[in-house]
PDB file of N, CA and C in Angstrom:
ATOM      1  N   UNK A   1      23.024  33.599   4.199  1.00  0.00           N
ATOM      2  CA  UNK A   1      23.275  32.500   5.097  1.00  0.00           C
ATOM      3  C   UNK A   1      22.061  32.312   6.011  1.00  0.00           C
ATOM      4  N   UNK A   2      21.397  30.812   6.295  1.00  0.00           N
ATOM      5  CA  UNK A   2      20.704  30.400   7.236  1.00  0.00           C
ATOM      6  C   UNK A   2      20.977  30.343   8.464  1.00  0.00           C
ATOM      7  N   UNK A   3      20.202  31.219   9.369  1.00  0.00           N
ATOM      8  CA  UNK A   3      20.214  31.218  10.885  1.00  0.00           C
ATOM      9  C   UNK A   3      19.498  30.371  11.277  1.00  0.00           C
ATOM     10  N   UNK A   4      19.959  29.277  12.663  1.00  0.00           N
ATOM     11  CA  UNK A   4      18.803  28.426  12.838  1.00  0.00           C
ATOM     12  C   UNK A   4      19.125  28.478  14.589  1.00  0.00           C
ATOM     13  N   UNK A   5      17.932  28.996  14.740  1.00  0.00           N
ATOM     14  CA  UNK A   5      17.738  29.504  16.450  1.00  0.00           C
ATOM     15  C   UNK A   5      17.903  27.900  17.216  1.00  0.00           C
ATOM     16  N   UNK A   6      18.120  26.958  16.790  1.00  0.00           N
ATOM     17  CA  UNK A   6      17.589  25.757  17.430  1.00  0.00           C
ATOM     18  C   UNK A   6      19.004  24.702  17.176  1.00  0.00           C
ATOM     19  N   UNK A   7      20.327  25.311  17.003  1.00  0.00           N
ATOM     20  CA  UNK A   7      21.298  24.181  16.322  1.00  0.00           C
ATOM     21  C   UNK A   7      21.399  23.205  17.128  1.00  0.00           C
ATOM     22  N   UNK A   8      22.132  23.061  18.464  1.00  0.00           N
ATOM     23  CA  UNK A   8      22.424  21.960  19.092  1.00  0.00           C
ATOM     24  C   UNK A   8      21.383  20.899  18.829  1.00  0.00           C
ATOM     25  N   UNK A   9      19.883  21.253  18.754  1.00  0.00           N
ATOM     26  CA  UNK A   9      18.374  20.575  19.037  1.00  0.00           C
ATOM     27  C   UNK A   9      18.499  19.927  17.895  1.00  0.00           C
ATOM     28  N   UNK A  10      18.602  20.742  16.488  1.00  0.00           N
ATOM     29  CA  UNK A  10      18.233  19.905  15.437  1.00  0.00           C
ATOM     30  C   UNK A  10      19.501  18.853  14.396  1.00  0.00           C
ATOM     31  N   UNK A  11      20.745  20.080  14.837  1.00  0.00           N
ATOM     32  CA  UNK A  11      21.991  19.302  14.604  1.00  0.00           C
ATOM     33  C   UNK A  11      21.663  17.501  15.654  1.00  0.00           C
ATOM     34  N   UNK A  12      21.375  17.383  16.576  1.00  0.00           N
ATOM     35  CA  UNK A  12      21.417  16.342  17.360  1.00  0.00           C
ATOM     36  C   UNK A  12      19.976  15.166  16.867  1.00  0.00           C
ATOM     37  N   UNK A  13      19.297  16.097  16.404  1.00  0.00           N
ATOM     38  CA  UNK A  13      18.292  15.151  15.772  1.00  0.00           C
ATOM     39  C   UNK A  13      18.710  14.536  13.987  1.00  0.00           C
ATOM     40  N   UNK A  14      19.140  15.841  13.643  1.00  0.00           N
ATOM     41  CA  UNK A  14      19.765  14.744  12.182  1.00  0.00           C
ATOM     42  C   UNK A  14      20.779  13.865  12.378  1.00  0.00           C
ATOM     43  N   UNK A  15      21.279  13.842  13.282  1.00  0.00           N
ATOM     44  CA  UNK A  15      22.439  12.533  13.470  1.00  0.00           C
ATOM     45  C   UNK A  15      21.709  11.283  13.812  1.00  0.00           C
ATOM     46  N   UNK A  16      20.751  11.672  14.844  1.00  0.00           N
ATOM     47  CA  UNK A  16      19.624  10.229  14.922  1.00  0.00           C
ATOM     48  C   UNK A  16      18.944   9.791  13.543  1.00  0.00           C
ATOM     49  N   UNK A  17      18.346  10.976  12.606  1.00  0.00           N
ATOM     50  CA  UNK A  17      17.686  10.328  11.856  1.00  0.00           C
ATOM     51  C   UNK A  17      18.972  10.013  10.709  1.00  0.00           C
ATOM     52  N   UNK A  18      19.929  10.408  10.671  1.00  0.00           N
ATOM     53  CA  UNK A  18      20.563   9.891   9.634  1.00  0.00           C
ATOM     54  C   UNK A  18      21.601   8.436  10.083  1.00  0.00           C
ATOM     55  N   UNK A  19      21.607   7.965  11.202  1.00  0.00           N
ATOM     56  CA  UNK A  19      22.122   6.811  11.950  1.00  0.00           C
ATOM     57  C   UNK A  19      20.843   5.664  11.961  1.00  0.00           C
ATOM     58  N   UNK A  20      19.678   6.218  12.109  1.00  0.00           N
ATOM     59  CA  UNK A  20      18.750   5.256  11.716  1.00  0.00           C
ATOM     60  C   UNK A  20      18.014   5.102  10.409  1.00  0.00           C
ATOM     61  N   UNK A  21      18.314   5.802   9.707  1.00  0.00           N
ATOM     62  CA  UNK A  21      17.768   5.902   8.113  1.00  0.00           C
ATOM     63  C   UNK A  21      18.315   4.562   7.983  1.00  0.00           C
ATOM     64  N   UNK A  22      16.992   3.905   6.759  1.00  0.00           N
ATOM     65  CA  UNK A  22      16.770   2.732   6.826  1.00  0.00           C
ATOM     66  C   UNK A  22      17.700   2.561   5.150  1.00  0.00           C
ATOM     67  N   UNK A  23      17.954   1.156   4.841  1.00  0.00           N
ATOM     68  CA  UNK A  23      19.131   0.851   3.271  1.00  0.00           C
ATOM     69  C   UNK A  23      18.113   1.616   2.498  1.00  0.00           C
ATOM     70  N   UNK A  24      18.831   1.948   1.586  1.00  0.00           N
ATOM     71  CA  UNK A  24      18.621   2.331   0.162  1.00  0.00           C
ATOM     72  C   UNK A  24      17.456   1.815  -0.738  1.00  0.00           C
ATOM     73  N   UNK A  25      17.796   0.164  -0.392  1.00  0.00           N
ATOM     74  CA  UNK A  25      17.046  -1.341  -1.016  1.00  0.00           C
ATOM     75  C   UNK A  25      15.574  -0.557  -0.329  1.00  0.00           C
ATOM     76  N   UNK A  26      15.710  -0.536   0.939  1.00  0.00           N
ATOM     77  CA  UNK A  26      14.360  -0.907   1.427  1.00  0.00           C
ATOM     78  C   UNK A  26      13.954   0.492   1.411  1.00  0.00           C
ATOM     79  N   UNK A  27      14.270   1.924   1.569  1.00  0.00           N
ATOM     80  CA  UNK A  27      13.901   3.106   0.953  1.00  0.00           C
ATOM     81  C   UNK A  27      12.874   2.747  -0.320  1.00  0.00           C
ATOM     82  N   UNK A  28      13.515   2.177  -1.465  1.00  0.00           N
ATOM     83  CA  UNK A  28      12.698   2.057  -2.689  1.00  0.00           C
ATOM     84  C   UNK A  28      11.745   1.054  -2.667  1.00  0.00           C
ATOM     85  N   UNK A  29      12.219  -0.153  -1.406  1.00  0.00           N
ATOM     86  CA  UNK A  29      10.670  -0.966  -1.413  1.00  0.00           C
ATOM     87  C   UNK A  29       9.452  -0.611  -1.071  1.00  0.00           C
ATOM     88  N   UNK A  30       9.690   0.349  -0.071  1.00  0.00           N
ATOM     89  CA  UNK A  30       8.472   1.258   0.405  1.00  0.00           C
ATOM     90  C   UNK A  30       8.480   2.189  -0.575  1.00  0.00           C
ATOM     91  N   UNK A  31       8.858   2.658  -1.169  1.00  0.00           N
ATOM     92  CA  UNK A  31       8.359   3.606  -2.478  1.00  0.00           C
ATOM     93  C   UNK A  31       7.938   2.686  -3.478  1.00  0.00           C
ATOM     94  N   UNK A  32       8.005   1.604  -3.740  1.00  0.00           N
ATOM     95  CA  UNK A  32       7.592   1.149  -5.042  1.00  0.00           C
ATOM     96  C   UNK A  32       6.189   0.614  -4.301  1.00  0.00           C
ATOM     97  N   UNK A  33       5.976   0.220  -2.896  1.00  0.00           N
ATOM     98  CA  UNK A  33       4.634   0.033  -2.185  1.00  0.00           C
ATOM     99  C   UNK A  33       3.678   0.917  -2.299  1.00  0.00           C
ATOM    100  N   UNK A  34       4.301   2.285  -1.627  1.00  0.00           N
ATOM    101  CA  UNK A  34       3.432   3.228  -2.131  1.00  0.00           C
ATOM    102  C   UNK A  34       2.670   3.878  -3.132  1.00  0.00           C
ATOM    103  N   UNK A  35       3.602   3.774  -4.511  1.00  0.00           N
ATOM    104  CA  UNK A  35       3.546   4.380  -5.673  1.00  0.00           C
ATOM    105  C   UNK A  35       2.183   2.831  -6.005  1.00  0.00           C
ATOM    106  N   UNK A  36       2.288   1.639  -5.942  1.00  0.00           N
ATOM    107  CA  UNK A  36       1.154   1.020  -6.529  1.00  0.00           C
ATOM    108  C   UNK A  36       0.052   0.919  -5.589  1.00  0.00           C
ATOM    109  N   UNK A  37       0.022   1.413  -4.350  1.00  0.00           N
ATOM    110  CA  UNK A  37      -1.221   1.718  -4.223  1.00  0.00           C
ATOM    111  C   UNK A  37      -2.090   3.132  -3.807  1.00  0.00           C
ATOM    112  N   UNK A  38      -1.227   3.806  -4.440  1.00  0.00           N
ATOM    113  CA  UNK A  38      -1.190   5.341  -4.902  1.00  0.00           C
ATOM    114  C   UNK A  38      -2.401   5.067  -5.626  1.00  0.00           C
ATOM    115  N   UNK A  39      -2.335   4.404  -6.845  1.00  0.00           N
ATOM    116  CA  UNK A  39      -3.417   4.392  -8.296  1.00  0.00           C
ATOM    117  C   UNK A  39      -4.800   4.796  -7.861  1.00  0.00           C
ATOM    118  N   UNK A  40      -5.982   5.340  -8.064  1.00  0.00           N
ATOM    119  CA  UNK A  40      -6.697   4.576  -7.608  1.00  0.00           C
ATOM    120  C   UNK A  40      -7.872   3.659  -7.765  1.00  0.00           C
ATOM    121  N   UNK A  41      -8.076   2.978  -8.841  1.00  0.00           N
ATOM    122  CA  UNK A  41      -8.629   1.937  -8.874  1.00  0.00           C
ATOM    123  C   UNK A  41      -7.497   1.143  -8.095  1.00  0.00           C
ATOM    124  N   UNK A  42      -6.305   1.068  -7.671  1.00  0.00           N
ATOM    125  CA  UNK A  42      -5.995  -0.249  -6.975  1.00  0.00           C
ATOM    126  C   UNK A  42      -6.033   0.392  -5.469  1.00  0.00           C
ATOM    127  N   UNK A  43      -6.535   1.453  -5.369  1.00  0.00           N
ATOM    128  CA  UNK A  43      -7.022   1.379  -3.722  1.00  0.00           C
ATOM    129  C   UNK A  43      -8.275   1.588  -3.848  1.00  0.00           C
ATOM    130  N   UNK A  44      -8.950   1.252  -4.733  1.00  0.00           N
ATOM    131  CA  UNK A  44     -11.039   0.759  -4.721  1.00  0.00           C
ATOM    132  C   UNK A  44     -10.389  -0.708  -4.255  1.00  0.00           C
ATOM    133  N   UNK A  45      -9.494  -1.341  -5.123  1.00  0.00           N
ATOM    134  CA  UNK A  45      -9.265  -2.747  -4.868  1.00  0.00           C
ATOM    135  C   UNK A  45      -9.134  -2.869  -3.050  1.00  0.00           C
ATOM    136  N   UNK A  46      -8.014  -2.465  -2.943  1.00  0.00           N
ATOM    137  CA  UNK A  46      -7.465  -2.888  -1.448  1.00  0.00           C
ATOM    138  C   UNK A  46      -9.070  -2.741  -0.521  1.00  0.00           C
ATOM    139  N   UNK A  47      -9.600  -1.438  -0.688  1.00  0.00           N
ATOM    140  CA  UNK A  47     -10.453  -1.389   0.161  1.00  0.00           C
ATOM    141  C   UNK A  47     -11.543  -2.110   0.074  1.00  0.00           C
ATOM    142  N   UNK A  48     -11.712  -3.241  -0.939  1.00  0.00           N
ATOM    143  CA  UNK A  48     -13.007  -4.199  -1.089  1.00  0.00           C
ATOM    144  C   UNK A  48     -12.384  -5.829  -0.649  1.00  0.00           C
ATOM    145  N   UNK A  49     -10.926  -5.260  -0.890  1.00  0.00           N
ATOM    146  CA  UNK A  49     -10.364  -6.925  -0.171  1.00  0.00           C
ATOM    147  C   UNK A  49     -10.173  -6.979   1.656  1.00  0.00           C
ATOM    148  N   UNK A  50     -10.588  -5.853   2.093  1.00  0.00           N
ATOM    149  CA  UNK A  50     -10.240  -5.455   3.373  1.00  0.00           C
ATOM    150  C   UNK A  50     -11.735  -6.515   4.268  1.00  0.00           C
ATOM    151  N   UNK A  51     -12.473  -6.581   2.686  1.00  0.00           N
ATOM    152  CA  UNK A  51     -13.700  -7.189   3.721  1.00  0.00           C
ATOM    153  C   UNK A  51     -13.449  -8.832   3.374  1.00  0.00           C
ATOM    154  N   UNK A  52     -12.679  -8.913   3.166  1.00  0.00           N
ATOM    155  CA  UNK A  52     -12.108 -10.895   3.015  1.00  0.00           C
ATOM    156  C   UNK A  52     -11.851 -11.050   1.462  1.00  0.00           C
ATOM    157  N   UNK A  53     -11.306 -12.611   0.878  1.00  0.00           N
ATOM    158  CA  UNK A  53     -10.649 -12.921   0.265  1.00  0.00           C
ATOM    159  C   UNK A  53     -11.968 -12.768  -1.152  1.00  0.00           C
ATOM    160  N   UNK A  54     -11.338 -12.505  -2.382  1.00  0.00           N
ATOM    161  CA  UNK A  54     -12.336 -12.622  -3.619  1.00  0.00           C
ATOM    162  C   UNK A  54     -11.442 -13.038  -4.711  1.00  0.00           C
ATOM    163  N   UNK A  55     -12.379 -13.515  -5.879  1.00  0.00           N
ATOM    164  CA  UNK A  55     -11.600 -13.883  -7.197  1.00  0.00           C
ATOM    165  C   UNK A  55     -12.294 -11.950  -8.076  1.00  0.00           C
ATOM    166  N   UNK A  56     -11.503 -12.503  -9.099  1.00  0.00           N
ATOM    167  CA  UNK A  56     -11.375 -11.583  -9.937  1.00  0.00           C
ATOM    168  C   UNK A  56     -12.746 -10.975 -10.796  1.00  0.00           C
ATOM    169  N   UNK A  57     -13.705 -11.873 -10.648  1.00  0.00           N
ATOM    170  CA  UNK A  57     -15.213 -11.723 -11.100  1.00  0.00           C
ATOM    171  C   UNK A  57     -15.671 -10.756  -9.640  1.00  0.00           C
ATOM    172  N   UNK A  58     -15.542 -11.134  -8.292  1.00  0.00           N
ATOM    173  CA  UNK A  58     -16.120 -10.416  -7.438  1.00  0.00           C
ATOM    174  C   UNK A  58     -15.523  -8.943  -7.240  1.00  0.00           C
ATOM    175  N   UNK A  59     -14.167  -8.978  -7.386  1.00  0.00           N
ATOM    176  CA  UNK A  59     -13.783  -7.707  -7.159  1.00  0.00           C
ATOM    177  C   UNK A  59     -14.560  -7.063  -8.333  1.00  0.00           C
ATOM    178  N   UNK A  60     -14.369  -7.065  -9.510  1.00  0.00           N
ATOM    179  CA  UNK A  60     -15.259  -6.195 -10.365  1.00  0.00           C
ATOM    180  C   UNK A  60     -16.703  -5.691 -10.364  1.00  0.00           C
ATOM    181  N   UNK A  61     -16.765  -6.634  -9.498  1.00  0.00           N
ATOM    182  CA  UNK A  61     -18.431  -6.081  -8.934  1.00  0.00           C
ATOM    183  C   UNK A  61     -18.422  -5.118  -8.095  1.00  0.00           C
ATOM    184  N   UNK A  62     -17.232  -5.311  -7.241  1.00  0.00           N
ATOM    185  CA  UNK A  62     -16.886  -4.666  -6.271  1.00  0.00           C
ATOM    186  C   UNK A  62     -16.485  -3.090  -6.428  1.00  0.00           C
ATOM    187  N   UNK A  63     -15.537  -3.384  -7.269  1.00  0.00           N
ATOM    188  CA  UNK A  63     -15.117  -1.528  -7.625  1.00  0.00           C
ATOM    189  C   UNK A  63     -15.610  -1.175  -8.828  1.00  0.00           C
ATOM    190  N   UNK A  64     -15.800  -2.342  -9.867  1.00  0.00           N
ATOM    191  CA  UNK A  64     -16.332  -1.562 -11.198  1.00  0.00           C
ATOM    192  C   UNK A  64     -15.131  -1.947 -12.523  1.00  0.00           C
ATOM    193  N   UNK A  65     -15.166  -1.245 -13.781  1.00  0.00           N
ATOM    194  CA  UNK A  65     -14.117  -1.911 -14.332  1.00  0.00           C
ATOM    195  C   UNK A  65     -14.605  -3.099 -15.020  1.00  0.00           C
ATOM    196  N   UNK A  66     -13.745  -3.381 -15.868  1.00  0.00           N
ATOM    197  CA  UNK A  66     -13.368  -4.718 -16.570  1.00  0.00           C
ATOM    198  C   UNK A  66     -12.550  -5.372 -15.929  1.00  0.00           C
ATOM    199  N   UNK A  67     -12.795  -6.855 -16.305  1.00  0.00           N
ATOM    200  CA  UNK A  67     -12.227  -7.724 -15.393  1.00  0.00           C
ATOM    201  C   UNK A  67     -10.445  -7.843 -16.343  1.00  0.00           C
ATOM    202  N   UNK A  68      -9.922  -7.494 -17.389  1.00  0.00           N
ATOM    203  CA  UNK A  68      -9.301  -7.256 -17.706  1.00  0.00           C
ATOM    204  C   UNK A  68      -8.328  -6.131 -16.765  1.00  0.00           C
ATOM    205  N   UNK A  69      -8.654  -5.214 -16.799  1.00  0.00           N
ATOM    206  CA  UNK A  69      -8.129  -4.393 -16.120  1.00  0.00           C
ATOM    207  C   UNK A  69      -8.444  -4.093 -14.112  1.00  0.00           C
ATOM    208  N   UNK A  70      -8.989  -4.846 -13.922  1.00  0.00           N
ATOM    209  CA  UNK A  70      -9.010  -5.083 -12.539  1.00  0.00           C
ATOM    210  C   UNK A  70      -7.771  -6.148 -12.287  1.00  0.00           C
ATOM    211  N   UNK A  71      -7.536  -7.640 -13.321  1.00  0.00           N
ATOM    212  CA  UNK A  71      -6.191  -8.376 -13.154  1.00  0.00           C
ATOM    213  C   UNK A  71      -4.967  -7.476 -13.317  1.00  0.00           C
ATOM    214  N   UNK A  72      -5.030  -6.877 -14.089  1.00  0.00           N
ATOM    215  CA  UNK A  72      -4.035  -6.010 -14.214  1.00  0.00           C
ATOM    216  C   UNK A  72      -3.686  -4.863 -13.263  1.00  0.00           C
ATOM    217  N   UNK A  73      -3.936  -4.644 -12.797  1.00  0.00           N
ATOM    218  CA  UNK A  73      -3.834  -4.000 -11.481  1.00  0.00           C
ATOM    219  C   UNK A  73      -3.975  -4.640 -10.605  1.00  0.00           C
ATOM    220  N   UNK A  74      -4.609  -6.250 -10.188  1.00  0.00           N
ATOM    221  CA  UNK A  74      -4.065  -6.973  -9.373  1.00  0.00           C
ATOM    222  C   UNK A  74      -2.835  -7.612  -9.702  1.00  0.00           C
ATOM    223  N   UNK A  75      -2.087  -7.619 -10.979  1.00  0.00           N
ATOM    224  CA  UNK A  75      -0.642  -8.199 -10.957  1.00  0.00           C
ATOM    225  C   UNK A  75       0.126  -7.538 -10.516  1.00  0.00           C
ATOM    226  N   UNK A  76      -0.143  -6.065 -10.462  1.00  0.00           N
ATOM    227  CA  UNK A  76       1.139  -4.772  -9.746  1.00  0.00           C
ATOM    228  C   UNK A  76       0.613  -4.898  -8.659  1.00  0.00           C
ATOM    229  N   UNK A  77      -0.502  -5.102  -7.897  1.00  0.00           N
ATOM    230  CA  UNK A  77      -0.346  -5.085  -6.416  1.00  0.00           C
ATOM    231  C   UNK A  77       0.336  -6.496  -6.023  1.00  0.00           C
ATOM    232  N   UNK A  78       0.482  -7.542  -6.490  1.00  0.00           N
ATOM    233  CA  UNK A  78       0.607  -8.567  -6.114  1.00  0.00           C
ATOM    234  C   UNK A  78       2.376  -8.507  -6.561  1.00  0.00           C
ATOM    235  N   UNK A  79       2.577  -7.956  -7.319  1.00  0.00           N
ATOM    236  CA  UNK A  79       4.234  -7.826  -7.718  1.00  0.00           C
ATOM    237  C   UNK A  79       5.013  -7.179  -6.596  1.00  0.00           C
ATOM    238  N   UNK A  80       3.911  -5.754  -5.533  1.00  0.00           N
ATOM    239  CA  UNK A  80       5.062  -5.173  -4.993  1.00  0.00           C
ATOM    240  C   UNK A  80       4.688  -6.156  -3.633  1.00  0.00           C
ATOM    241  N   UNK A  81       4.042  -6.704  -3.120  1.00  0.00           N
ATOM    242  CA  UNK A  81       3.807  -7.730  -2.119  1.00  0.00           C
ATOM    243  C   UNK A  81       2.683  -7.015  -1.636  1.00  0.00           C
ATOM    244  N   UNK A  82       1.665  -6.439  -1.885  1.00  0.00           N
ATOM    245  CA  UNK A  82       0.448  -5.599  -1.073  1.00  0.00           C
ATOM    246  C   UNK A  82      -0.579  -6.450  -1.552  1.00  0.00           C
ATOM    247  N   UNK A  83      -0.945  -7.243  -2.216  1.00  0.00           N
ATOM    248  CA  UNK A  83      -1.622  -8.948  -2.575  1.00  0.00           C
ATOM    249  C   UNK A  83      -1.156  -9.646  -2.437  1.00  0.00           C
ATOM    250  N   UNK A  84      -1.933 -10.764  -2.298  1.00  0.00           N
ATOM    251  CA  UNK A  84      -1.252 -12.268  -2.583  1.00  0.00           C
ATOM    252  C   UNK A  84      -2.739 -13.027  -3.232  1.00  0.00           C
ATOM    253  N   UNK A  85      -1.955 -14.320  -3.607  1.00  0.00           N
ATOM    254  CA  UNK A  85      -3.131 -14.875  -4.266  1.00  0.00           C
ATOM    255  C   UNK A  85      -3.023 -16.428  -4.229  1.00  0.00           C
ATOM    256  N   UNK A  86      -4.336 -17.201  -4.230  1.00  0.00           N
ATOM    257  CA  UNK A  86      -4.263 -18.871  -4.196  1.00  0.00           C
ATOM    258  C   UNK A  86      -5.051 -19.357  -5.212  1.00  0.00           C
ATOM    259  N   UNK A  87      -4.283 -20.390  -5.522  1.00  0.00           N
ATOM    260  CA  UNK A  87      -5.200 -21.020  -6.818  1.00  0.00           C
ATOM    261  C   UNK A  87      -6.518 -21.867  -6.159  1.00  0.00           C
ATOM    262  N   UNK A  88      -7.740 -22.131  -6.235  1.00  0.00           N
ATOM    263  CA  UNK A  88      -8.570 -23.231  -5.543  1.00  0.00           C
ATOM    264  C   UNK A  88     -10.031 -23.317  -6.705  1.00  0.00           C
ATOM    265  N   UNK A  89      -8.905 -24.903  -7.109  1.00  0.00           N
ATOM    266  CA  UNK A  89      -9.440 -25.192  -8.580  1.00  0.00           C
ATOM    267  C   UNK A  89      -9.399 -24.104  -9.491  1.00  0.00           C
ATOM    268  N   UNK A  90      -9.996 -23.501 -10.939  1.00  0.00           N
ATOM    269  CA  UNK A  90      -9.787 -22.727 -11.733  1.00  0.00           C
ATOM    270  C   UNK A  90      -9.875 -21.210 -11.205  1.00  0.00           C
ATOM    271  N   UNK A  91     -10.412 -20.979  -9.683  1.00  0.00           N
ATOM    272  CA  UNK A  91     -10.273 -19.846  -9.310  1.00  0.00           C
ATOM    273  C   UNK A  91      -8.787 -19.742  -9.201  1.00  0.00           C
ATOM    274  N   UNK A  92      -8.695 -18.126  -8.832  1.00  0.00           N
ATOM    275  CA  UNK A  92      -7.491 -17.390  -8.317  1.00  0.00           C
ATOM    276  C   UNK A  92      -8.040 -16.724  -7.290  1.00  0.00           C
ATOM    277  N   UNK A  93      -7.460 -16.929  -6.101  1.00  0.00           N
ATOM    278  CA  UNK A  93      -8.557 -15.788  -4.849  1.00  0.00           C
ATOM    279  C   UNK A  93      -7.571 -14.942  -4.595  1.00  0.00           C
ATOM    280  N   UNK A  94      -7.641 -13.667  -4.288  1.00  0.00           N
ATOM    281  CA  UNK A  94      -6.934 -12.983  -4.003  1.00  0.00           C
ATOM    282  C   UNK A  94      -7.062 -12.064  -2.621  1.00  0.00           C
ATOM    283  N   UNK A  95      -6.371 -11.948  -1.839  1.00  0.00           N
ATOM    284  CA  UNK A  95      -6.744 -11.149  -0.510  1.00  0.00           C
ATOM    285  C   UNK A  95      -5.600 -10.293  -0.297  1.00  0.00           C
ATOM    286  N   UNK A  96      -5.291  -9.016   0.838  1.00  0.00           N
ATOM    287  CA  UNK A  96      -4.502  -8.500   1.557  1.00  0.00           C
ATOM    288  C   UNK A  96      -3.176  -9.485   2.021  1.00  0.00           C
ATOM    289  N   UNK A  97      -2.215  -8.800   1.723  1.00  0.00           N
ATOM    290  CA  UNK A  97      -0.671  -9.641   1.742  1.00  0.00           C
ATOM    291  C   UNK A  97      -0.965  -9.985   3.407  1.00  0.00           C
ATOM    292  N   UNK A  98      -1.025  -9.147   4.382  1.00  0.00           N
ATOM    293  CA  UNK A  98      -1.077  -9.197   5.597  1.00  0.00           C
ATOM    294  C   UNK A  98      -2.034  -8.021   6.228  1.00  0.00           C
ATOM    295  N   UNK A  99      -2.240  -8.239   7.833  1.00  0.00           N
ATOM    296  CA  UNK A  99      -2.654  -6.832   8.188  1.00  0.00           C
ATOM    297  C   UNK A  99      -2.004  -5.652   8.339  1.00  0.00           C
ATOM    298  N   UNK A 100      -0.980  -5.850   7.822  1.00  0.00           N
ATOM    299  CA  UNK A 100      -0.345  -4.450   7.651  1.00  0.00           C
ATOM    300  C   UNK A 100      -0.986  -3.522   6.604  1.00  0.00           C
ATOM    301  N   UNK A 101      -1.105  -4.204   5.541  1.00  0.00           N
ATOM    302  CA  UNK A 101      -1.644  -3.635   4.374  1.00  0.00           C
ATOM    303  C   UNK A 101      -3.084  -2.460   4.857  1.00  0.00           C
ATOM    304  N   UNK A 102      -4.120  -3.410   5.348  1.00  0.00           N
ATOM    305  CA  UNK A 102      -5.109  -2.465   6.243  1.00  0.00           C
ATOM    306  C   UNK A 102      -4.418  -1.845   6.973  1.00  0.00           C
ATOM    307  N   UNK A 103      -3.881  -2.076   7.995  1.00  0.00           N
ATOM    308  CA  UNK A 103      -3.096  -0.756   8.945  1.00  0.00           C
ATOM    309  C   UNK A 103      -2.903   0.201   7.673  1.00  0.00           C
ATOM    310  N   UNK A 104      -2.135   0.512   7.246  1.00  0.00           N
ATOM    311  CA  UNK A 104      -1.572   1.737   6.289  1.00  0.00           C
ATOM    312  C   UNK A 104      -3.365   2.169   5.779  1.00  0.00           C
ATOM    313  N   UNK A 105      -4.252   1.540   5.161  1.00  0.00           N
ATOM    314  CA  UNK A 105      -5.209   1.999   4.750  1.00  0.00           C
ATOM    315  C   UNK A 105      -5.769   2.725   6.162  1.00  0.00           C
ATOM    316  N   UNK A 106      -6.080   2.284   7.073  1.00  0.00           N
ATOM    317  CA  UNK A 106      -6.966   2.608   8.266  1.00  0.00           C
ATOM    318  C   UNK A 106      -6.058   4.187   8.520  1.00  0.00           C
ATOM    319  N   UNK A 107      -4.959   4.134   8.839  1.00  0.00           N
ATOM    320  CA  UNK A 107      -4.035   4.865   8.821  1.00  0.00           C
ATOM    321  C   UNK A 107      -3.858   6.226   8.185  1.00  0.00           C
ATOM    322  N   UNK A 108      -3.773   6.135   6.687  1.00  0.00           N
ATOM    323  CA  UNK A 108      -4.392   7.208   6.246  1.00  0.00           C
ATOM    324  C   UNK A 108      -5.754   7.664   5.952  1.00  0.00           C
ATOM    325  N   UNK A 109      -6.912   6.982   6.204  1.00  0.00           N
ATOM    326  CA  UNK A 109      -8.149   7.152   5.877  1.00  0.00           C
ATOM    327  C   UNK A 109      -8.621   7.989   7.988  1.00  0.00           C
ATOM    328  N   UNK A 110      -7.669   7.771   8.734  1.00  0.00           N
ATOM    329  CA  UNK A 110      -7.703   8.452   9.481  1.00  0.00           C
ATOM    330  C   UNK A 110      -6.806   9.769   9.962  1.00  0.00           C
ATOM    331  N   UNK A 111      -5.975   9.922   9.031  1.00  0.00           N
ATOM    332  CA  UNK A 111      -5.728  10.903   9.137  1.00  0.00           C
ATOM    333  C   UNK A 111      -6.300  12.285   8.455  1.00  0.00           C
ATOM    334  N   UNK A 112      -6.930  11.501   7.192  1.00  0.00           N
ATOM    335  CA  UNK A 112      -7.667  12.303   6.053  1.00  0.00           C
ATOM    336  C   UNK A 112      -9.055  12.753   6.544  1.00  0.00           C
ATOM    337  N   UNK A 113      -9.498  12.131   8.217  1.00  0.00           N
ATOM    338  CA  UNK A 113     -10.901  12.076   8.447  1.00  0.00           C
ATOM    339  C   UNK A 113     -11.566  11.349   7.380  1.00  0.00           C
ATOM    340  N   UNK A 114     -11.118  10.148   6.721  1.00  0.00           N
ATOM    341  CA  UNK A 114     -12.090   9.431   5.737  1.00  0.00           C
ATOM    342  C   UNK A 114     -13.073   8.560   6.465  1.00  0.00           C
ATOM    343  N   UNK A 115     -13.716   7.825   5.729  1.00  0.00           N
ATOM    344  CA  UNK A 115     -14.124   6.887   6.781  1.00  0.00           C
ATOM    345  C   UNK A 115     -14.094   5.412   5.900  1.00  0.00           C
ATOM    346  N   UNK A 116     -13.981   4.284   6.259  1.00  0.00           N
ATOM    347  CA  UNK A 116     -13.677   2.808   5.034  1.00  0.00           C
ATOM    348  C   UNK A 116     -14.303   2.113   5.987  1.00  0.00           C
TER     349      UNK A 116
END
């Protein structure tokens, strides 16, 4: 049997976190966020769209790759909402859904001591 020197403290904290634990739905939306920009060629991506909007020829310059497989990994970022994209004329431009998207990058690239 587990002794826990701390019950009242932590018994009283799992009732908060389990009264504010967020739906189920949105549990897996943030996991299916995470998991696609887990990859990482699609976080070479994020971090070259962080410097403004590009089509699909520039990002490949950008991280490298075939432009085949750079769209393709921009359709899963753009599926879980961490892209978005505009048509202007035969381009497709593609940029950061919002600044949230950077927040989370800045975010962990500072916790890792990285630097972007």
């Amino acid at each position: 049997m587990t002794v826990c020197n701390h019950e009242e403290e932590h018994l009283q904290a799992a009732e908060r976190a389990k009264r504010s634990m967020p739906k189920e739905e949105d549990v897996m939306r943030v996991a299916a966020s995470f998991k696609a920009i887990s990859e990482p060629c699609r976080l070479k991506i994020l971090f070259a769209l962080r410097h403004g909007e590009m089509c699909v020829l520039h990002i490949v310059g950008a991280v490298g790759g075939t432009q085949s497989a750079v769209s393709h990994q921009l359709r899963i970022l753009k599926a879980n909402g961490v892209v978005k994209s505009r048509r202007e004329g035969q381009n497709i431009l593609y940029s950061l859904d919002d600044e949230h998207v950077l927040a989370v990058l800045e975010l962990a690239c500072a916790h890792l001591h990285c630097h972007i």
